[in-house]
C-alpha atoms as a PDB file:
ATOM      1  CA  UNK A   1      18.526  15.616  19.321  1.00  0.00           C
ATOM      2  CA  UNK A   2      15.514  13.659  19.177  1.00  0.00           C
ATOM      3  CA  UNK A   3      14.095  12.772  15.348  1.00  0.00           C
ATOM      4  CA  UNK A   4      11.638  14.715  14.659  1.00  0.00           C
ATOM      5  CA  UNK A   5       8.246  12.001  14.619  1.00  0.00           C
ATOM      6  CA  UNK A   6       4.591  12.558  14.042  1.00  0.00           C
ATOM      7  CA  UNK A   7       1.849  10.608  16.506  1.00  0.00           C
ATOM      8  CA  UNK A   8      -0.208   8.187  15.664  1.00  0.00           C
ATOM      9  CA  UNK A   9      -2.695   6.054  17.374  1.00  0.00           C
ATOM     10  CA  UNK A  10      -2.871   3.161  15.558  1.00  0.00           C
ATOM     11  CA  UNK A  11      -0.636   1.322  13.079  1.00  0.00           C
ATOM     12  CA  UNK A  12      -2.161  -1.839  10.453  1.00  0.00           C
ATOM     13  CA  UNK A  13      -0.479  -4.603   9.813  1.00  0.00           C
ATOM     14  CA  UNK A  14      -0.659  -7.581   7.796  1.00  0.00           C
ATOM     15  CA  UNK A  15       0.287 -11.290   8.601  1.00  0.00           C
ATOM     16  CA  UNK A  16       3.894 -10.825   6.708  1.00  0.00           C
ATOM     17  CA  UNK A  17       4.429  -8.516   9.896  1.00  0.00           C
ATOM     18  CA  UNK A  18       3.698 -11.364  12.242  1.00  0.00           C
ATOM     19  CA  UNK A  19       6.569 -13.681  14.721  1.00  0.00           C
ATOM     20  CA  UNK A  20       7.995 -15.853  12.065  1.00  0.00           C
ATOM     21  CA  UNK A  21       6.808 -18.539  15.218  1.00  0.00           C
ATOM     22  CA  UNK A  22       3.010 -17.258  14.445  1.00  0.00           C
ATOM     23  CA  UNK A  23       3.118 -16.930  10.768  1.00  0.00           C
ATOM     24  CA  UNK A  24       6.122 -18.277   8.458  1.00  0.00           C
ATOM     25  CA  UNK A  25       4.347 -17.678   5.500  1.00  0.00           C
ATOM     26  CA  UNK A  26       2.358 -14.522   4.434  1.00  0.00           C
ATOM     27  CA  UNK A  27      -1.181 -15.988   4.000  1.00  0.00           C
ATOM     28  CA  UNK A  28      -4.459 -14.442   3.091  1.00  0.00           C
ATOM     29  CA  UNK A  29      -5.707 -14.301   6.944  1.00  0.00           C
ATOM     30  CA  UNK A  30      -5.794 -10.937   8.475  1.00  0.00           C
ATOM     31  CA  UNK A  31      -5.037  -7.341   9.064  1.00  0.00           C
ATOM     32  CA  UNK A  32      -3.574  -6.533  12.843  1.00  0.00           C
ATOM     33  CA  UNK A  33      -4.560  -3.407  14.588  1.00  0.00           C
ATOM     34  CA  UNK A  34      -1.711  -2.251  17.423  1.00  0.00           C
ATOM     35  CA  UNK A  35      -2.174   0.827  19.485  1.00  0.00           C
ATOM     36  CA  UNK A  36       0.940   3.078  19.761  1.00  0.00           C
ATOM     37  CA  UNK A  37       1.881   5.336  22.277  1.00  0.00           C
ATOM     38  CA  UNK A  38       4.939   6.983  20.737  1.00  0.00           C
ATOM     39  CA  UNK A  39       5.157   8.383  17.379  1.00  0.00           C
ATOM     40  CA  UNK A  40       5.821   5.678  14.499  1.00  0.00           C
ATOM     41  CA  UNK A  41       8.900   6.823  12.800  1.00  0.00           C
ATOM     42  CA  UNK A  42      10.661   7.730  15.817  1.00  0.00           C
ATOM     43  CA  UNK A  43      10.113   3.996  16.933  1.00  0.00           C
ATOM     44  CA  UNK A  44      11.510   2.908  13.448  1.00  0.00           C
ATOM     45  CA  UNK A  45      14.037   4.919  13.272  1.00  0.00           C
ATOM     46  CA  UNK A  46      15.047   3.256  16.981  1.00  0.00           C
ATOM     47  CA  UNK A  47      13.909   0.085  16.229  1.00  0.00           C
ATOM     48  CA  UNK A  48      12.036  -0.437  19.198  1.00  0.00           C
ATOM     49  CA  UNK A  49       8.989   0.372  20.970  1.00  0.00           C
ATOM     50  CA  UNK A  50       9.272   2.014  24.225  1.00  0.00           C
ATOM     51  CA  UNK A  51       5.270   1.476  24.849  1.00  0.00           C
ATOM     52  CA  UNK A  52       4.013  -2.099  24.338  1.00  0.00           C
ATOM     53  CA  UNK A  53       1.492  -2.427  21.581  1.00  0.00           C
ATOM     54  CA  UNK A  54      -1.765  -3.311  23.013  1.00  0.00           C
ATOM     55  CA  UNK A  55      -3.996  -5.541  19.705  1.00  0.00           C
ATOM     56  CA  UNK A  56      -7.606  -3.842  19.494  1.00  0.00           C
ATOM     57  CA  UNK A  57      -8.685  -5.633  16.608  1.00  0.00           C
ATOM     58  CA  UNK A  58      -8.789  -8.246  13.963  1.00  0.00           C
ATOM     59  CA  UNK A  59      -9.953  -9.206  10.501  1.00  0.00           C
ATOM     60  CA  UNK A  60      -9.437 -12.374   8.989  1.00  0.00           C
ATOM     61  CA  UNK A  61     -10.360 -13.760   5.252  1.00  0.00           C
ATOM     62  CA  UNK A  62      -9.674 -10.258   3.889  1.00  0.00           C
ATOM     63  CA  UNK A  63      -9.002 -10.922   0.466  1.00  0.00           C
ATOM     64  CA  UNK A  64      -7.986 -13.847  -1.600  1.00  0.00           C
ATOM     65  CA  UNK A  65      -4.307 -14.993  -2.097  1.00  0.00           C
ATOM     66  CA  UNK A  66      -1.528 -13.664  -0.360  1.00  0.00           C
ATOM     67  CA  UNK A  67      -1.556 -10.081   1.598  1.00  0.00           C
ATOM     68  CA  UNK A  68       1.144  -7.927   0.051  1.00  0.00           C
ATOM     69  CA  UNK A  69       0.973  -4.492   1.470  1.00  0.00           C
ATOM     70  CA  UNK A  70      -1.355  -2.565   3.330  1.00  0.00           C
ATOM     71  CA  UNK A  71      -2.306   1.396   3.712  1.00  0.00           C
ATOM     72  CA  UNK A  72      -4.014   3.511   5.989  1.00  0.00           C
ATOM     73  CA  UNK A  73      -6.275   6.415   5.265  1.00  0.00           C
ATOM     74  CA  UNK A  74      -9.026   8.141   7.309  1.00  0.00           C
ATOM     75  CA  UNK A  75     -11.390   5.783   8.528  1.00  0.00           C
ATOM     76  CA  UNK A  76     -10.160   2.802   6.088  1.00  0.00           C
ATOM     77  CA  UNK A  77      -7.763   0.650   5.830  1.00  0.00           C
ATOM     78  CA  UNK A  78      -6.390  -0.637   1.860  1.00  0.00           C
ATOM     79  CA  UNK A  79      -5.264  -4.074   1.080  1.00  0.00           C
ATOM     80  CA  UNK A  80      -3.845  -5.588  -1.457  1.00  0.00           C
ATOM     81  CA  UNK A  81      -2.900  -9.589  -2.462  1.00  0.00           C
ATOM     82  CA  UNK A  82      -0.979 -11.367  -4.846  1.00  0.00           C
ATOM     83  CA  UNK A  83      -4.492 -12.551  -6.433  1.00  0.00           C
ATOM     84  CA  UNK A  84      -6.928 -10.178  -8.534  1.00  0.00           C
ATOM     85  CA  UNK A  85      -8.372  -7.940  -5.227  1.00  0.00           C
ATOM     86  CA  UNK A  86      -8.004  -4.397  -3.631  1.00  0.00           C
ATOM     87  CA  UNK A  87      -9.788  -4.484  -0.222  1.00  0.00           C
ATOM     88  CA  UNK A  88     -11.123  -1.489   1.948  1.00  0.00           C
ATOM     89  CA  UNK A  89     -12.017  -2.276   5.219  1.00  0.00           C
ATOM     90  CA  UNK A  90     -13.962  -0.036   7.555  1.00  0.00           C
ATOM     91  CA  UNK A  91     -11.533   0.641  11.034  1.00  0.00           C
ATOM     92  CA  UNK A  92     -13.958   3.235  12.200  1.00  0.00           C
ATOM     93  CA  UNK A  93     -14.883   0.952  15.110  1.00  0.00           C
ATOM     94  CA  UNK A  94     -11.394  -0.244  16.040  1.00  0.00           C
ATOM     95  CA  UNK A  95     -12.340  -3.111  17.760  1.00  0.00           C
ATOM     96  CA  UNK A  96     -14.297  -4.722  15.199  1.00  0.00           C
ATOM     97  CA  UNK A  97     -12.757  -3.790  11.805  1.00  0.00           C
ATOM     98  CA  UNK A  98     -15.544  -4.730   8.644  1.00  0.00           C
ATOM     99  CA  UNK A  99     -14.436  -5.316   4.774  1.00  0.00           C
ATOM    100  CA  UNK A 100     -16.705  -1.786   3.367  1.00  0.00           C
ATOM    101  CA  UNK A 101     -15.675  -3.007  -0.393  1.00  0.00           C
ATOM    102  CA  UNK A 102     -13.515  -4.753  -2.671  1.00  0.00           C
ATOM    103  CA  UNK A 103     -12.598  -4.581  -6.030  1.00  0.00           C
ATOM    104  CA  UNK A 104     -11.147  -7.482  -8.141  1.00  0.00           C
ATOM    105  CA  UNK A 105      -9.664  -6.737 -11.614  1.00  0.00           C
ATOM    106  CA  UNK A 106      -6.939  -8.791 -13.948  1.00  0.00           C
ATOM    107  CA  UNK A 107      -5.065  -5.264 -13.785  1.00  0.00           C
ATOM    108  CA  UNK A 108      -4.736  -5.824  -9.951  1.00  0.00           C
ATOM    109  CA  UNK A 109      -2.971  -9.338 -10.284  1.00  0.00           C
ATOM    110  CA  UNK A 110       0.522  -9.561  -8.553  1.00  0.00           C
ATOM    111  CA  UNK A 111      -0.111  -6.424  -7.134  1.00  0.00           C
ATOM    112  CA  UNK A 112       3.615  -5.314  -5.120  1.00  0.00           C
ATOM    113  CA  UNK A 113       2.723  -1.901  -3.741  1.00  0.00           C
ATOM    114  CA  UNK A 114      -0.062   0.537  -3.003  1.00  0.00           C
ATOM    115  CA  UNK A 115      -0.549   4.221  -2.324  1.00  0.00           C
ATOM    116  CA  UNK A 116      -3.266   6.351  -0.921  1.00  0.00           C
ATOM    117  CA  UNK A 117      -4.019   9.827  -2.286  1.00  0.00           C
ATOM    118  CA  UNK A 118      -7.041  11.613  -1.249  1.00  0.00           C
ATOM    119  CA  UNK A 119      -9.582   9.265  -3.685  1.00  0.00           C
ATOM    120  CA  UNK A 120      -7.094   7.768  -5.266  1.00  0.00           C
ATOM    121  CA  UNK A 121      -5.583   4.393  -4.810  1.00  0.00           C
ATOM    122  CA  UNK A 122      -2.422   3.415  -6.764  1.00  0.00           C
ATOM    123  CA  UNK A 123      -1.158   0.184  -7.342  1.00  0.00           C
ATOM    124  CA  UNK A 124       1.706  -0.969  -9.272  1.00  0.00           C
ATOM    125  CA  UNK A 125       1.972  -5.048 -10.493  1.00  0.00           C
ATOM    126  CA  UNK A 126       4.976  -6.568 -11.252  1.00  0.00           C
ATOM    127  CA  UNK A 127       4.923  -8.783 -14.127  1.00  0.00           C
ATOM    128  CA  UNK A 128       2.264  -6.532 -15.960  1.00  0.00           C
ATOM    129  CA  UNK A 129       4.060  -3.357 -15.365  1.00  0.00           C
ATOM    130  CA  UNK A 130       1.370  -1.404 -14.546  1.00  0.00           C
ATOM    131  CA  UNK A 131      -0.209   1.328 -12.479  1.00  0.00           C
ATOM    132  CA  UNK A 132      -3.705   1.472 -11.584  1.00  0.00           C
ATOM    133  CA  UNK A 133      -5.737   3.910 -10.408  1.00  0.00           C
ATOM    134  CA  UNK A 134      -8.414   2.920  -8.144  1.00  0.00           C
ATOM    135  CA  UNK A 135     -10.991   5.677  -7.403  1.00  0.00           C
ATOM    136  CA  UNK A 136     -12.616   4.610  -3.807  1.00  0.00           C
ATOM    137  CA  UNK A 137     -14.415   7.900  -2.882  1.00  0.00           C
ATOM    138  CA  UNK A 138     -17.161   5.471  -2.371  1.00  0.00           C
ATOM    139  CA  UNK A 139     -15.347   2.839  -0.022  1.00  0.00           C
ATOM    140  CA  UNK A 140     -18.199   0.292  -0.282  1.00  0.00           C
ATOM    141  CA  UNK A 141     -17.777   0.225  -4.462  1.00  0.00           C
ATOM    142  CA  UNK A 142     -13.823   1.086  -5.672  1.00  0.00           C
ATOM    143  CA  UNK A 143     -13.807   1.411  -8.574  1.00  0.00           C
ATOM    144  CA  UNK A 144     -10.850   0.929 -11.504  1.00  0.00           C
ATOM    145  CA  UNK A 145     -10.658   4.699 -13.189  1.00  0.00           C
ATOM    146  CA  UNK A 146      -7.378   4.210 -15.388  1.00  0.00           C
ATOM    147  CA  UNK A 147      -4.551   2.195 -15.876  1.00  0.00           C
ATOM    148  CA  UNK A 148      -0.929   2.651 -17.395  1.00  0.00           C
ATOM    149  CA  UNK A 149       1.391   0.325 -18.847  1.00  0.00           C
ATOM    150  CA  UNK A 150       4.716   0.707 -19.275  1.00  0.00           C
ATOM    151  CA  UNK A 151       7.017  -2.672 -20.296  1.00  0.00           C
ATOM    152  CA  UNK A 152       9.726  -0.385 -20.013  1.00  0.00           C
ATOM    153  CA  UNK A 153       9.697   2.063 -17.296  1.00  0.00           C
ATOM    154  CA  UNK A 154       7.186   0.542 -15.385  1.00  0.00           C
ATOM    155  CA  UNK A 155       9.381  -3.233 -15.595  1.00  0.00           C
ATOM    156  CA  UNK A 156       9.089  -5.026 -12.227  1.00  0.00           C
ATOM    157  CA  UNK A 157       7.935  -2.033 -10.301  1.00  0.00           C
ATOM    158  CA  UNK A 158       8.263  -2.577  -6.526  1.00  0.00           C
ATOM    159  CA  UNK A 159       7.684   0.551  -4.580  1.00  0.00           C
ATOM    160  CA  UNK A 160       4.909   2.962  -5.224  1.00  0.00           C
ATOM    161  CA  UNK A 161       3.926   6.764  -3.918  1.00  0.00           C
ATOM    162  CA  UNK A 162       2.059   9.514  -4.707  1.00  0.00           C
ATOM    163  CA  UNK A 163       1.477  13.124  -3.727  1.00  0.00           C
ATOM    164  CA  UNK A 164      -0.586  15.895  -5.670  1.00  0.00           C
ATOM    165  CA  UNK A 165      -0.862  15.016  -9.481  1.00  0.00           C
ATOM    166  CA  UNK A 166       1.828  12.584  -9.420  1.00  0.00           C
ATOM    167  CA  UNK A 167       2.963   9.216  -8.256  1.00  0.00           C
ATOM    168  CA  UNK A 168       6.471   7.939  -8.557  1.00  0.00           C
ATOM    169  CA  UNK A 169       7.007   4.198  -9.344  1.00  0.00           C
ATOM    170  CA  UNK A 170      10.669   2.486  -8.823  1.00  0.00           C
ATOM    171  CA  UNK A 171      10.847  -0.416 -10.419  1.00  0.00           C
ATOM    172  CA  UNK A 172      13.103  -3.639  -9.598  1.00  0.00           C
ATOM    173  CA  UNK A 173      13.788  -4.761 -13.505  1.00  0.00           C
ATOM    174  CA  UNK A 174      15.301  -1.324 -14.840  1.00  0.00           C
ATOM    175  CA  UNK A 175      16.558   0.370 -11.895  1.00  0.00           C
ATOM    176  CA  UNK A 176      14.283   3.341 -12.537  1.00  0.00           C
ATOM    177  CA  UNK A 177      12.497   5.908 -10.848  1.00  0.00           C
ATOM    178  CA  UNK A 178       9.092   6.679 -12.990  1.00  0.00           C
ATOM    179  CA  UNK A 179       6.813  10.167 -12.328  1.00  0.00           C
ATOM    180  CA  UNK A 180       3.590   9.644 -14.127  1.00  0.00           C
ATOM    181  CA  UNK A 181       0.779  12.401 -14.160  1.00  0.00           C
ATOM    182  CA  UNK A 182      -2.103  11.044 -12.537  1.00  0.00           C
ATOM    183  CA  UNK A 183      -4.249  14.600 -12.852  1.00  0.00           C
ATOM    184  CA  UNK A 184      -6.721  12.177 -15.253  1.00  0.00           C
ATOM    185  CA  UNK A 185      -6.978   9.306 -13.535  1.00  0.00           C
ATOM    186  CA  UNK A 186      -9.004   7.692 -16.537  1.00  0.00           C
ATOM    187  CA  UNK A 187      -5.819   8.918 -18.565  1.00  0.00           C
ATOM    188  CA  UNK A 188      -2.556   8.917 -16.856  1.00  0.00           C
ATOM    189  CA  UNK A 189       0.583   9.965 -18.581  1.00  0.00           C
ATOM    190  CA  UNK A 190       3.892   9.401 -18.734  1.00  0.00           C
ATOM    191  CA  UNK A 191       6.258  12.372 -17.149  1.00  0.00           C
ATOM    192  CA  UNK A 192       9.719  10.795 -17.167  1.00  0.00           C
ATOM    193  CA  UNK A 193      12.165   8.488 -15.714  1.00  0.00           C
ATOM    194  CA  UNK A 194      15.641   8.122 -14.303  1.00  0.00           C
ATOM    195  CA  UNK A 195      17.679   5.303 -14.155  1.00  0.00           C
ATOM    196  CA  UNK A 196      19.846   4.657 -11.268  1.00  0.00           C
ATOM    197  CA  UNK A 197      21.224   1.157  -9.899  1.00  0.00           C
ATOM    198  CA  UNK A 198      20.492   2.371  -6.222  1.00  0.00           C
ATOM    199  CA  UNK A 199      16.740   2.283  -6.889  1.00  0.00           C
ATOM    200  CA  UNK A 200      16.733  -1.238  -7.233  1.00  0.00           C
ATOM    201  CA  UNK A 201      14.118  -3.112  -4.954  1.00  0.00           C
ATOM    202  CA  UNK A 202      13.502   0.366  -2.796  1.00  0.00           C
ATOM    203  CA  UNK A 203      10.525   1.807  -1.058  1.00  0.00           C
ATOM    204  CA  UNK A 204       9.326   5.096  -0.824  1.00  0.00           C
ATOM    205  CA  UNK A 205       8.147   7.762   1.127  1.00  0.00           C
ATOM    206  CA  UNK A 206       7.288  11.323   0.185  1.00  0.00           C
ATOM    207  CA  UNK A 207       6.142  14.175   2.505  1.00  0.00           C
END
């Protein structure tokens, strides 16, 4: 039996996801723009592609430093880098994708994953154990609404995600998996944590 897959048009990419004979290194150039014809996770879960990609856009000088993760929601597409900066760019014309807004923040620096929730924007930093929330119902002005830190549950965190009033952090320096309340973003609070060696460096995905 078939996995079960959802379709999608389009799928973002950053330079990290480049031919290491195109790109060796991640640098700060650009956000790819493939066209699918089969659903994504089925062609993960296969690793292959049974419908070449066809590129319908680019974007180069995104942000500053080193692209680290990108995110798709609605119309816009989220970046982060290993700088200061949290990019949205604009993919409502395909072909020619536009930077709407970016924010740029100390609380944002060595940013290592990113989630999109409704308004919400979450990204966790590693050395400064942190999660911020990014409020970017206007895309062309994000904004930082709140920010947690947690040297202890939140040490080293590497994979990020959120759904409803919570987003779930596992973290690379303690082996944990961290829920934090997010329903005020200008205040979010710790829910709990669990410490397991399997979550070490792991990603996420909730549905």
């Amino acid at each position: 039996k078939s996995p079960p897959c959802f379709q999608t048009r389009h799928v973002f990419a950053a330079a990290m996801a480049l031919p290491p004979k195109r790109s060796e290194h991640c640098s700060a150039a650009f956000a790819l723009i493939f066209s699918l014809g089969v659903g994504l996770n089925q062609a993960l879960l296969q690793g292959l592609i049974s419908h070449s990609p066809e590129l319908e856009g680019t974007l180069t000088d995104v942000i500053s430093g080193k692209i680290v993760q990108v995110a798709a929601s609605g119309t816009n597409v989220y970046v982060i880098g290993s700088s200061d900066s949290l990019a949205v760019v604009d993919v409502s014309n395909i072909g020619s994708p536009r930077v709407a807004g970016v924010l740029k923040s100390s609380d944002l620096r060595y940013a290592a994953g990113l989630a999109v929730s409704g308004n919400y924007v979450y990204v966790v930093t590693g050395s400064k154990h942190t999660l911020a929330v990014v409020d970017v119902s206007d895309a062309t002005k994000p904004v930082l609404a709140g920010v947690f830190k947690d040297s202890i549950n939140l040490r080293w965190p590497v994979a990020v995600a959120a759904s409803g009033n919570y987003v779930y952090v596992t973290g690379m320096g303690n082996k944990k998996l961290t829920v934090v309340d997010v329903s005020n973003a200008a205040n979010p609070v710790l829910v709990g944590a669990f410490r397991d060696a399997y979550y070490h460096n792991t990603a996420m995905l909730l549905s």
